[in-house]
Protein backbone atom coordinates (compact mmCIF):
# COMPACT_ATOMS: atom_id res chain seq x y z
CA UNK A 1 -78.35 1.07 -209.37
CA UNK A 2 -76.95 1.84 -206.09
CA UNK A 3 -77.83 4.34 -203.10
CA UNK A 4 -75.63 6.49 -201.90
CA UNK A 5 -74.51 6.95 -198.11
CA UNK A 6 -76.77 9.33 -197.38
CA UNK A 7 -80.03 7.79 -199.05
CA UNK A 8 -79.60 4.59 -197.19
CA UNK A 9 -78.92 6.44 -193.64
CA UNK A 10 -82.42 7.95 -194.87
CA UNK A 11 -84.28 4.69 -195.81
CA UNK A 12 -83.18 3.38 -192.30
CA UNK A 13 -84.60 6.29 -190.15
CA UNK A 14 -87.55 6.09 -192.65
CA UNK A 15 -88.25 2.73 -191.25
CA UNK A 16 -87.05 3.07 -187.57
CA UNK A 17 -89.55 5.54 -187.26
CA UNK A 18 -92.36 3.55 -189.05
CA UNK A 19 -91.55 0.97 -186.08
CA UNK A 20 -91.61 2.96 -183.62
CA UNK A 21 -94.97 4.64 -184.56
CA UNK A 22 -96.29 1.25 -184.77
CA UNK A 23 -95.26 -0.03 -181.66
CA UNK A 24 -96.46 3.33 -179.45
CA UNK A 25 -99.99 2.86 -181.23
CA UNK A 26 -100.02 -0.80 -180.04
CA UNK A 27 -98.94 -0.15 -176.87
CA UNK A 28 -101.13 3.28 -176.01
CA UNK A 29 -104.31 1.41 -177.71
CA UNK A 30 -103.91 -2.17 -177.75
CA UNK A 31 -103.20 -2.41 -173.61
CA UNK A 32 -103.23 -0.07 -170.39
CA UNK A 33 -99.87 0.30 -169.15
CA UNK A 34 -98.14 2.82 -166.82
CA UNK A 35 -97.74 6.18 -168.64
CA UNK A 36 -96.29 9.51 -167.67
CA UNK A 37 -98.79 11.75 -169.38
CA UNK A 38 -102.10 11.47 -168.31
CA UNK A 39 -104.34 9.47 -170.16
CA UNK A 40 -108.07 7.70 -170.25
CA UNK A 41 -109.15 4.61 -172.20
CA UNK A 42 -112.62 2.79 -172.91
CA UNK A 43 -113.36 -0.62 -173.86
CA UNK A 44 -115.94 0.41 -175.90
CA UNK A 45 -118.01 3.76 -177.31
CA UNK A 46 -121.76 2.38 -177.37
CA UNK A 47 -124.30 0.11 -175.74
CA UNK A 48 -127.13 -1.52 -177.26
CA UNK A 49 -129.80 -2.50 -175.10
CA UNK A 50 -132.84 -4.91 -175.76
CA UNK A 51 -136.38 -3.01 -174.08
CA UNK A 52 -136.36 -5.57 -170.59
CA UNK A 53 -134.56 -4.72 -167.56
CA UNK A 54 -130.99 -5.54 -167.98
CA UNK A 55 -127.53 -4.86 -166.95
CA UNK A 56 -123.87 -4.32 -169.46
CA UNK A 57 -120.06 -3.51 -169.11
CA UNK A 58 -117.47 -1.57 -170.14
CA UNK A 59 -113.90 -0.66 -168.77
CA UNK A 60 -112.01 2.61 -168.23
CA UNK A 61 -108.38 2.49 -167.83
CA UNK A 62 -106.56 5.37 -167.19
CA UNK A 63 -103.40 6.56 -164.12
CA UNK A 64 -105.48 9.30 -162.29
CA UNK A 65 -108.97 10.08 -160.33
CA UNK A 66 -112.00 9.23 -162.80
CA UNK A 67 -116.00 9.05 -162.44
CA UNK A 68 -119.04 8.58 -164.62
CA UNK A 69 -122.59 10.14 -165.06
CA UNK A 70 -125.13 9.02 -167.27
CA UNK A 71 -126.38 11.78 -169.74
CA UNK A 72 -129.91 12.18 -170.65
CA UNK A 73 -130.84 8.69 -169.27
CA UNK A 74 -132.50 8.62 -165.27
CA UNK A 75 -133.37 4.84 -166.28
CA UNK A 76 -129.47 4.55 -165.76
CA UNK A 77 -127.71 3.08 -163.22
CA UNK A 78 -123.70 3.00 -163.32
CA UNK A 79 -121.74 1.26 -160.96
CA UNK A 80 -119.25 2.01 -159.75
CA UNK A 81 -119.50 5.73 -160.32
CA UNK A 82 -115.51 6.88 -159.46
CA UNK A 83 -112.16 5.14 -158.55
CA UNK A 84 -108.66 5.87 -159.24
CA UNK A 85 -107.04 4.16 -161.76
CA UNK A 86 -103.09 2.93 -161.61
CA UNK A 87 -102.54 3.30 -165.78
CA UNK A 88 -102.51 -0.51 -166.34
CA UNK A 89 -105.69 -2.47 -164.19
CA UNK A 90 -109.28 -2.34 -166.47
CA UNK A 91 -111.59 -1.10 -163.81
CA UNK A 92 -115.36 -2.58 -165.14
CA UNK A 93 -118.42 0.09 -164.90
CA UNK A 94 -121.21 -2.06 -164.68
CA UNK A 95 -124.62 -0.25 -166.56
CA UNK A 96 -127.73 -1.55 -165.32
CA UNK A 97 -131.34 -0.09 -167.37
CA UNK A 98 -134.49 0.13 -166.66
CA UNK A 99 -137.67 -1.59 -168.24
CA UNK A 100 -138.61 0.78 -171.33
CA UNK A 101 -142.38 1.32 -171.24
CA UNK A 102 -142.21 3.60 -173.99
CA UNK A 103 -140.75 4.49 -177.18
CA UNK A 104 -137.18 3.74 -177.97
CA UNK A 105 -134.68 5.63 -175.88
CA UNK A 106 -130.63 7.22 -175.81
CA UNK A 107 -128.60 8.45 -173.06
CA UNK A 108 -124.65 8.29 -172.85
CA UNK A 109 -122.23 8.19 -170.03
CA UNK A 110 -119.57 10.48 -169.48
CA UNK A 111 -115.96 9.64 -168.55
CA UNK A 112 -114.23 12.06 -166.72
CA UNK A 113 -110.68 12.02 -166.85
CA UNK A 114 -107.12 12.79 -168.06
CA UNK A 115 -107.97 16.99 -167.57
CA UNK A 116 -111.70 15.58 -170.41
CA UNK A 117 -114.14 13.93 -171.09
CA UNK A 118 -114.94 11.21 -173.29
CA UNK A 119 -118.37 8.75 -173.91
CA UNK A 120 -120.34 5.44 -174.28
CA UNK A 121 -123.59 6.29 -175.77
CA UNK A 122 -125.85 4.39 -175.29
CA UNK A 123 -129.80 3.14 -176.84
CA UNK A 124 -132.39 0.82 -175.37
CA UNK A 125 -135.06 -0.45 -177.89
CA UNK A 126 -138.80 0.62 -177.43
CA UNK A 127 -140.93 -1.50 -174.79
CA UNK A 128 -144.76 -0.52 -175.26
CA UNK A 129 -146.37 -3.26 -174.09
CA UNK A 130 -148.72 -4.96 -177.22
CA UNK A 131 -152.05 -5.77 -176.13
CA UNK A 132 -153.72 -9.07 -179.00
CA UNK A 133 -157.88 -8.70 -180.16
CA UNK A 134 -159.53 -9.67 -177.17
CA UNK A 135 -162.58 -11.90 -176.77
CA UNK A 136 -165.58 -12.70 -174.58
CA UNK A 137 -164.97 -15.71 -172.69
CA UNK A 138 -168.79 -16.69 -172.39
CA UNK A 139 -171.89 -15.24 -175.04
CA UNK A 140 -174.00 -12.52 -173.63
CA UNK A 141 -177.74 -13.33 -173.14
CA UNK A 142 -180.54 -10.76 -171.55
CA UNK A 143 -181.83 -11.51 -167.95
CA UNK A 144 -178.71 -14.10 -167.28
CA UNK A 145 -176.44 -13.31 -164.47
CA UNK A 146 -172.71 -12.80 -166.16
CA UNK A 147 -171.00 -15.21 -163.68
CA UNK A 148 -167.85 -15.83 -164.56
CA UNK A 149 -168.02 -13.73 -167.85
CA UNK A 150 -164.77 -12.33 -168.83
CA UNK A 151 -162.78 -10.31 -171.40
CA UNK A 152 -159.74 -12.18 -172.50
CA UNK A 153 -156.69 -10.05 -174.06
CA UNK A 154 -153.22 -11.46 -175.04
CA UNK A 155 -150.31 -9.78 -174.64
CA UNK A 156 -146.82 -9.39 -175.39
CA UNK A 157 -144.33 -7.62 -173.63
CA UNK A 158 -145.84 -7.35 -170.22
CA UNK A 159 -144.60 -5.16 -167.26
CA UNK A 160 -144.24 -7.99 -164.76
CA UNK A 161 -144.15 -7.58 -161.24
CA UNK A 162 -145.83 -3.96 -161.44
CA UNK A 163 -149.02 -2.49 -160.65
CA UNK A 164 -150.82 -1.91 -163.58
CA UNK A 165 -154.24 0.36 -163.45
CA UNK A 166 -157.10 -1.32 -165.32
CA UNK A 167 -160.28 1.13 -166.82
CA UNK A 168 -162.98 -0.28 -168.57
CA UNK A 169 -165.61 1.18 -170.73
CA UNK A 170 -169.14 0.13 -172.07
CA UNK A 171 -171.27 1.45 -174.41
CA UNK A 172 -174.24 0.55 -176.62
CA UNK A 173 -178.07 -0.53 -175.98
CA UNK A 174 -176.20 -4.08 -174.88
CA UNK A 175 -174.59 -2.64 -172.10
CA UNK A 176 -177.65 -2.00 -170.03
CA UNK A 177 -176.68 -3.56 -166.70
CA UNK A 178 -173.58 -4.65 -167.43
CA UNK A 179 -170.38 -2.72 -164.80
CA UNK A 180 -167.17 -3.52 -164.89
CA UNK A 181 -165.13 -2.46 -161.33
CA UNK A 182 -162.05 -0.35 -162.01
CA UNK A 183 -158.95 -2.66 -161.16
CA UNK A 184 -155.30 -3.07 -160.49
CA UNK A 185 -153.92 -6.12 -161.92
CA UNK A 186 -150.01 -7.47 -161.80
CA UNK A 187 -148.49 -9.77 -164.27
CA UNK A 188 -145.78 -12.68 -163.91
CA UNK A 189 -144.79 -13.18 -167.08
CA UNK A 190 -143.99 -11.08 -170.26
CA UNK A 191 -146.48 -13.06 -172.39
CA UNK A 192 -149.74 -14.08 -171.84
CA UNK A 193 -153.52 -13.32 -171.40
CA UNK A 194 -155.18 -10.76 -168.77
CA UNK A 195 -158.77 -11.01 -168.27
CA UNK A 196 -160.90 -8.14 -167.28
CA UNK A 197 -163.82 -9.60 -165.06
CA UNK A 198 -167.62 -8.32 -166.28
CA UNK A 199 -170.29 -8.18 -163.52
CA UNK A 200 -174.43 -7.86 -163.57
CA UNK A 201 -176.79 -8.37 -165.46
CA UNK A 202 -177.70 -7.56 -168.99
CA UNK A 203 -181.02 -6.21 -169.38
CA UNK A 204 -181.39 -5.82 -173.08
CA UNK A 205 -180.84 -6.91 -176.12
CA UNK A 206 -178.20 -5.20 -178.66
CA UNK A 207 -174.70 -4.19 -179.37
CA UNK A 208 -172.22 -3.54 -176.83
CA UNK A 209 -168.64 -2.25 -177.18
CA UNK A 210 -166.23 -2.76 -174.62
CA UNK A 211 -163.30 -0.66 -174.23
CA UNK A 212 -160.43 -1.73 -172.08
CA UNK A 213 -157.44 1.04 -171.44
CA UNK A 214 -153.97 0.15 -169.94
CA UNK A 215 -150.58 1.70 -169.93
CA UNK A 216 -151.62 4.26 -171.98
CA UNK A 217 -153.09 1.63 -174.86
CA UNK A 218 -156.78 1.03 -175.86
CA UNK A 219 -158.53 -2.28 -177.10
CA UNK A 220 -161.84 -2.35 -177.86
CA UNK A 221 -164.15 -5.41 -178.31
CA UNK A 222 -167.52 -5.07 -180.61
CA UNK A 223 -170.09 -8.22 -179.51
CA UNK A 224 -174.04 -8.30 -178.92
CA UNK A 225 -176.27 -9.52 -176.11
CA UNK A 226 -178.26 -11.96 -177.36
CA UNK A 227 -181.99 -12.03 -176.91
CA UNK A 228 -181.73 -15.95 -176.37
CA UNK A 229 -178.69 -18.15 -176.12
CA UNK A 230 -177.58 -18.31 -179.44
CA UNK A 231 -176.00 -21.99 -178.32
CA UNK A 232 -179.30 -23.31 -178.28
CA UNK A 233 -180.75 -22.06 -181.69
CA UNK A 234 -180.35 -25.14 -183.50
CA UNK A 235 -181.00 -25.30 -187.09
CA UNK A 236 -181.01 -28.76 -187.95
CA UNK A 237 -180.51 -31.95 -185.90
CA UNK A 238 -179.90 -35.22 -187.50
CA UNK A 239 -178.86 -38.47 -184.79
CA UNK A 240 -180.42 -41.41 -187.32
CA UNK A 241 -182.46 -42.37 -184.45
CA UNK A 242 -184.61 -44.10 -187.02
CA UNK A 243 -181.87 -46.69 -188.28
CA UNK A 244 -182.38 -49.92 -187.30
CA UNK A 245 -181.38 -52.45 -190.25
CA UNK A 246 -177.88 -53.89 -191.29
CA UNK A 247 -174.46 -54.64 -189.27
CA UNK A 248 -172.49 -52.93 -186.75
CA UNK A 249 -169.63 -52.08 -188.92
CA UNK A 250 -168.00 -49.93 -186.21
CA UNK A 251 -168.80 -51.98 -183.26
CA UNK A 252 -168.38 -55.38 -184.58
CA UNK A 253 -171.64 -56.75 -184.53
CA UNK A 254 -174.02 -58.32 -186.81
CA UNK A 255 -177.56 -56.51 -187.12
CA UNK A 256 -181.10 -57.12 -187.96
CA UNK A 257 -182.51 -57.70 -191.73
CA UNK A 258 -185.33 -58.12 -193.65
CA UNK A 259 -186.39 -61.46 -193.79
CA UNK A 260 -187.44 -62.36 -197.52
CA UNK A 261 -187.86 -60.15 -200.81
CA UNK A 262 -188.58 -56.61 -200.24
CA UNK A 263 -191.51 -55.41 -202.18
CA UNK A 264 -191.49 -52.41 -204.53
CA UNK A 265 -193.29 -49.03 -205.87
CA UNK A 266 -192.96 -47.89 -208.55
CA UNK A 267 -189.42 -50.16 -209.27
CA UNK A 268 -188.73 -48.64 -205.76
CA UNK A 269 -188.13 -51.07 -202.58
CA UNK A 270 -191.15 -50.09 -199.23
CA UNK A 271 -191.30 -51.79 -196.32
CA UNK A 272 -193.46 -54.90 -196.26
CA UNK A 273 -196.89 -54.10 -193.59
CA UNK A 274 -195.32 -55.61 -190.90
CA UNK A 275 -192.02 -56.21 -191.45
CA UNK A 276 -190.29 -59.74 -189.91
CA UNK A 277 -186.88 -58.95 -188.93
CA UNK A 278 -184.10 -61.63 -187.78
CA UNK A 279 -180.35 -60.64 -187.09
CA UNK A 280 -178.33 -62.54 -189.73
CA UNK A 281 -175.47 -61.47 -192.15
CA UNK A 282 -172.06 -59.77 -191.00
CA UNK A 283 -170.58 -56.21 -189.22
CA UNK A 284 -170.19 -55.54 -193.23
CA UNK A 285 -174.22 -56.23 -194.19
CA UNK A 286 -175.96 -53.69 -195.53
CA UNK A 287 -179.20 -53.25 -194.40
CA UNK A 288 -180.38 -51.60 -197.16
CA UNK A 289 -180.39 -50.80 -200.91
CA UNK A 290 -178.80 -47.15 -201.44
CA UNK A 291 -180.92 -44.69 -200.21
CA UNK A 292 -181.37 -42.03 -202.58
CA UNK A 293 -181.38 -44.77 -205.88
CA UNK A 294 -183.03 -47.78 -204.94
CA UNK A 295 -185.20 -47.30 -201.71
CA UNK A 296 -188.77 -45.62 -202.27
CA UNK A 297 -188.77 -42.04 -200.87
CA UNK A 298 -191.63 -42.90 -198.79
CA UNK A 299 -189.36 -45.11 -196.93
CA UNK A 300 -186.64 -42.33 -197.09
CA UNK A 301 -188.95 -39.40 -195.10
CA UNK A 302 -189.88 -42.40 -192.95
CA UNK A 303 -186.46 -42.67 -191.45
CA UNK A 304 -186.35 -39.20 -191.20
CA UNK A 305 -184.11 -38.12 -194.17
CA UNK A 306 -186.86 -35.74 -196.04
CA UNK A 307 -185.09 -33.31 -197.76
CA UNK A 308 -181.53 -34.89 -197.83
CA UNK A 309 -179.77 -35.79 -200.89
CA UNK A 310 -176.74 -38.23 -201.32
CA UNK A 311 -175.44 -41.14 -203.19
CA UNK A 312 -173.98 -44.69 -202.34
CA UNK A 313 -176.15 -44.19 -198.56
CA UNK A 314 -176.97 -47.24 -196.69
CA UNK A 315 -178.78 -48.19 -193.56
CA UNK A 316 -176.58 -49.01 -190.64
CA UNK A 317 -177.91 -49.23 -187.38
CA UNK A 318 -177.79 -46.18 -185.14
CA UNK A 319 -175.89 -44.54 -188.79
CA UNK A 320 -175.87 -44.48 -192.66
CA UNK A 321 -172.64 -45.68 -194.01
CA UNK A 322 -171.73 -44.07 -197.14
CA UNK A 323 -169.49 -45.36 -200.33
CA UNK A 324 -168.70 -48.67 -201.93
CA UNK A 325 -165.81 -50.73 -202.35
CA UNK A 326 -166.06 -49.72 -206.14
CA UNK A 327 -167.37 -46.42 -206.06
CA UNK A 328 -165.79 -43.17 -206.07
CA UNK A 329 -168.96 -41.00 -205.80
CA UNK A 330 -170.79 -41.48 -202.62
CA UNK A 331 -171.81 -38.23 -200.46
CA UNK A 332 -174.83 -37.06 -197.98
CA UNK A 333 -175.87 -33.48 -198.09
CA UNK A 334 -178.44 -31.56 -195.58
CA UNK A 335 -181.12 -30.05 -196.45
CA UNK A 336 -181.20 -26.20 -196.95
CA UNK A 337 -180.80 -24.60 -193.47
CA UNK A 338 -184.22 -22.60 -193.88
CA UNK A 339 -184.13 -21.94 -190.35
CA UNK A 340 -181.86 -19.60 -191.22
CA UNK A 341 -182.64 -15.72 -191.41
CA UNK A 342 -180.81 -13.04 -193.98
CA UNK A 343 -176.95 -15.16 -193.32
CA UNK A 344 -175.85 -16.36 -190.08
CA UNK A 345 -172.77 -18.14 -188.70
CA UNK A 346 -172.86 -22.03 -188.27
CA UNK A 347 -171.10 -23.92 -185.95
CA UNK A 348 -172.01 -27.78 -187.69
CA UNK A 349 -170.69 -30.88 -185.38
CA UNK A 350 -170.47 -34.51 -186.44
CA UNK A 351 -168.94 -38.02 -185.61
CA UNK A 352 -167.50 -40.21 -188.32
CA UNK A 353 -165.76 -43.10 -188.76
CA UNK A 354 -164.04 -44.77 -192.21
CA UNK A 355 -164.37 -48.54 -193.42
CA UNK A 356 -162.00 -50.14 -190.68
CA UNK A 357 -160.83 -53.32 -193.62
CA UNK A 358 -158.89 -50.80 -196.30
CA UNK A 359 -154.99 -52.50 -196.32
CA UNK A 360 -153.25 -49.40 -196.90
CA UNK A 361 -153.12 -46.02 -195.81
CA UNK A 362 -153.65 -44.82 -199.59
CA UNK A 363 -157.08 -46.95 -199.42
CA UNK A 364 -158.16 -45.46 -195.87
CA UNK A 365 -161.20 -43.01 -196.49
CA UNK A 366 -160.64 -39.55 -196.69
CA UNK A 367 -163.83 -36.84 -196.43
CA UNK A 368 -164.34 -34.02 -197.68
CA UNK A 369 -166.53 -31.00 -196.44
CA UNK A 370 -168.49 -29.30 -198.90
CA UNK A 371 -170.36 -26.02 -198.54
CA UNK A 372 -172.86 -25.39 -201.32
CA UNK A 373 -175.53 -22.49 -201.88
CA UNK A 374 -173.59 -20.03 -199.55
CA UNK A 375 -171.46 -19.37 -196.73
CA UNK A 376 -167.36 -20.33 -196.48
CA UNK A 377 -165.19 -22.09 -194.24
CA UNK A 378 -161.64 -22.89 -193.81
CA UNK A 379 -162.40 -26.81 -193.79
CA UNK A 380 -163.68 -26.62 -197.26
CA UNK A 381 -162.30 -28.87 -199.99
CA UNK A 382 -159.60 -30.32 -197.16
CA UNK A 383 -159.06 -34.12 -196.83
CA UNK A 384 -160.02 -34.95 -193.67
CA UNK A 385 -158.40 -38.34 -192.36
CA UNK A 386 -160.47 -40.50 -190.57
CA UNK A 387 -160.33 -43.52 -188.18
CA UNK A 388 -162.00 -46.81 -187.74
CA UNK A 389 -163.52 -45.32 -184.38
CA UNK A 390 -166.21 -43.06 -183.51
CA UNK A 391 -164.34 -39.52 -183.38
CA UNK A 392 -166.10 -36.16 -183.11
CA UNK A 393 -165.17 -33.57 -185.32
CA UNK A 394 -166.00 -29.52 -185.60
CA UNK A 395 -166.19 -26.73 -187.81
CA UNK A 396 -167.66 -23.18 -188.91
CA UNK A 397 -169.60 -21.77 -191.77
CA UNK A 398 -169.78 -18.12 -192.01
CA UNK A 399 -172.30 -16.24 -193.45
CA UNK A 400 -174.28 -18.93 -194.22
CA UNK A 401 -177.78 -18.83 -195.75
CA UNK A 402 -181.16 -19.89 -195.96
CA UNK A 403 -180.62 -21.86 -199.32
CA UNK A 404 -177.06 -23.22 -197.54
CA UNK A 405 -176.78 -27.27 -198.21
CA UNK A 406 -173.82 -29.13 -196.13
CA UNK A 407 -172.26 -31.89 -198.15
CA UNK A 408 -170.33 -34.85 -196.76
CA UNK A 409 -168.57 -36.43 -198.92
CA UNK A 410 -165.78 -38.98 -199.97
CA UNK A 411 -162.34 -38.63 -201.69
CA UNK A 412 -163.01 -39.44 -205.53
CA UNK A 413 -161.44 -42.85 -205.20
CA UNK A 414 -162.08 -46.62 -205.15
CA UNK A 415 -162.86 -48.27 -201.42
CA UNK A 416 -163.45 -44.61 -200.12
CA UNK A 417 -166.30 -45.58 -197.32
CA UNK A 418 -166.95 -43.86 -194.06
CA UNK A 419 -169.72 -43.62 -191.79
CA UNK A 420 -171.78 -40.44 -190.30
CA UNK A 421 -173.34 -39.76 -186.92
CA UNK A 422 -175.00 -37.01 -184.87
CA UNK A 423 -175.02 -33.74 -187.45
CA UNK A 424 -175.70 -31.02 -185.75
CA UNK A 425 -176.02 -27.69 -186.81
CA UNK A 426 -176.67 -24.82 -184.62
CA UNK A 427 -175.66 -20.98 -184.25
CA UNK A 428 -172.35 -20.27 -183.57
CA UNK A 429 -171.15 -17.97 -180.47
CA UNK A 430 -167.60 -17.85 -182.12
């Protein structure tokens, strides 16, 4: 099929002006060059700002007089504000922001030029500062002088480098001579912790609530004054003072024994009268039978275990070492905490140490804490790794009871043995 004259002379215009379309789109958009008719050109129509102090670009071409105002937005600073452009140079407008304090924020800037007026908008997230849960660095006790006593509150966000007004409020039958100064404070970094000082002295016993207020945000803080230091209410202290028998497993040394037979009552082994004693055997000697199967419980309240429970327990000196190379079941457990009134929370510390001779890490002793007859804590049912050195370790029962029993115990598996030292169990300030 063929075109005629005129339909081609048609298709070719068609086309020539499809080109030429094209071409004045790419120039007018795609670059700034010299132009007759007045025109005005931005690199870009918004700005997105984080909620910090910070600065962005954008250019403006355009072949005449030109200047730009920021809209809605005094936390904007544009600079240059004016110039005369020659229709082909990108002239940058730098757009510096403030610190947002508050919620997020828009503005725009306004180009004026070309006979109108075109924009940039602009947004800037929100910047409230975020204040954490605070805490009391120190615990509260009547008739003690609050030296150094402190309210600690992290933060995030923080308006560095400014003055920041500080009010504090207390309330409560705790707060009896307790002040806290008003007070300007100024931060250096954007994340951290402020402490707001407390001064006096408290003069009764009770709950207190401190309320802290900053930039517009409130914390509060709920705590007591204690009647005595709760640090030194101790409910149970257990150091094995009384262990004298068997070898120095941890420290290398071989330790004293019983020299002959021991007797027995009722199938149960005593100490003789007057005991002869004579260092013999190795660091791995027992010195005794298991505790809580073959020694007489006489001779169990005598070295100061009444009221403890356990299995696979044997008499080291200075500690009990607990477990077999064959057993998978050895454990000591406290006595009920009957110190204890209504529930309280526990802070319980201890050293251990595992059987330093296991050949593989799979055979090194693992414990495991155990709380029994109420209370929780996070370190509950964990395996605990241990070394073949003393090492202190640390952790907290809450709502713990009068009936509450701490258990010690080993992973169920074969040459699981570890030794104890030093429980301590006393009333937590956390």
């Amino acid at each position: 099929m063929r075109c005629n004259r005129n339909e081609l002379i048609r298709l070719v215009m068609k086309r020539l002006i499809r080109n030429l379309i094209l071409l004045v789109s790419l120039a007018y958009f795609g670059a700034c060059s010299k132009a007759e008719l007045p025109f005005v050109l931005r690199s870009t129509d918004n700005l997105a700002f984080g909620y910090a102090a910070s600065t962005q670009t954008f250019t403006v071409c355009t072949n005449g007089d030109w200047s730009v105002s920021a809209e809605d937005a005094d936390w904007v600073t544009l600079t240059p504000a004016s110039g005369r452009g020659d229709g082909e140079a990108r002239e940058v407008v730098t757009v510096a922001v403030k610190r947002n304090m508050g919620d997020a924020r828009t503005g725009r800037v306004a180009i004026n030029a070309a006979g109108g007026t075109i924009y940039v908008d602009l947004a800037q997230a929100e910047g409230h500062m975020v204040l954490g849960e605070p805490a009391l660095n120190k615990t509260l006790v009547k008739g003690i002088e609050l030296e150094g006593a402190a309210i600690a509150i992290p933060y995030t966000k923080g308006v560095v480098d400014e003055e920041i007004a500080v009010s504090v409020s207390l309330a409560g039958p705790g707060a009896e001579g307790i002040h806290a100064s008003e007070l300007t404070i100024q931060l250096s970094e954007e994340t951290g912790t402020l402490e707001v000082p407390l001064e006096g002295m408290p003069q009764a016993d009770g709950a207190i609530t401190v309320t802290v207020e900053l930039l517009g945000l409130s914390v509060s803080l709920e705590s007591r004054v204690h009647a005595t230091d709760p640090g030194n209410v101790v409910y149970l202290a257990q150091y094995f003072d009384a262990f004298v028998l068997g070898g120095d497993h941890v420290g290398k040394a071989p330790g004293l024994h019983l020299v002959g037979d021991w007797p027995t009552v009722d199938g149960k082994r005593v100490l003789p009268e007057n005991p002869q004693l004579a260092t013999s055997g190795t660091p791995n000697t027992d010195g005794t039978g298991d505790y809580f199967n073959t020694m007489h419980p006489s001779f169990v309240v005598q070295r100061g275990l009444e009221g403890w429970t356990g299995m696979r327990v044997y008499e080291r000196p200075g500690y009990p070492k607990i477990g077999t190379a064959g057993s998978t079941d050895g454990y000591l457990a406290t006595p009920p905490l009957n110190g204890i009134e209504g529930t309280d929370d526990i802070r319980v510390t201890f050293k251990t140490a595992r059987w330093s001779e296991n050949a593989t890490a799979d055979q090194n002793a693992k414990l495991i804490i155990k709380v029994a007859n109420g209370g929780t804590s996070e370190i509950e049912g964990m395996e605990i790794d241990l070394t073949p050195s003393w090492q202190e370790m640390t952790f907290i029962v809450r709502g713990a009871t009068p009936e509450t029993v701490i258990e010690f115990r080993a992973k169920a598996q074969g040459n699981n043995r570890f030794m104890l030292d030093d429980i301590v169990v006393r009333k937590s300030t956390d």
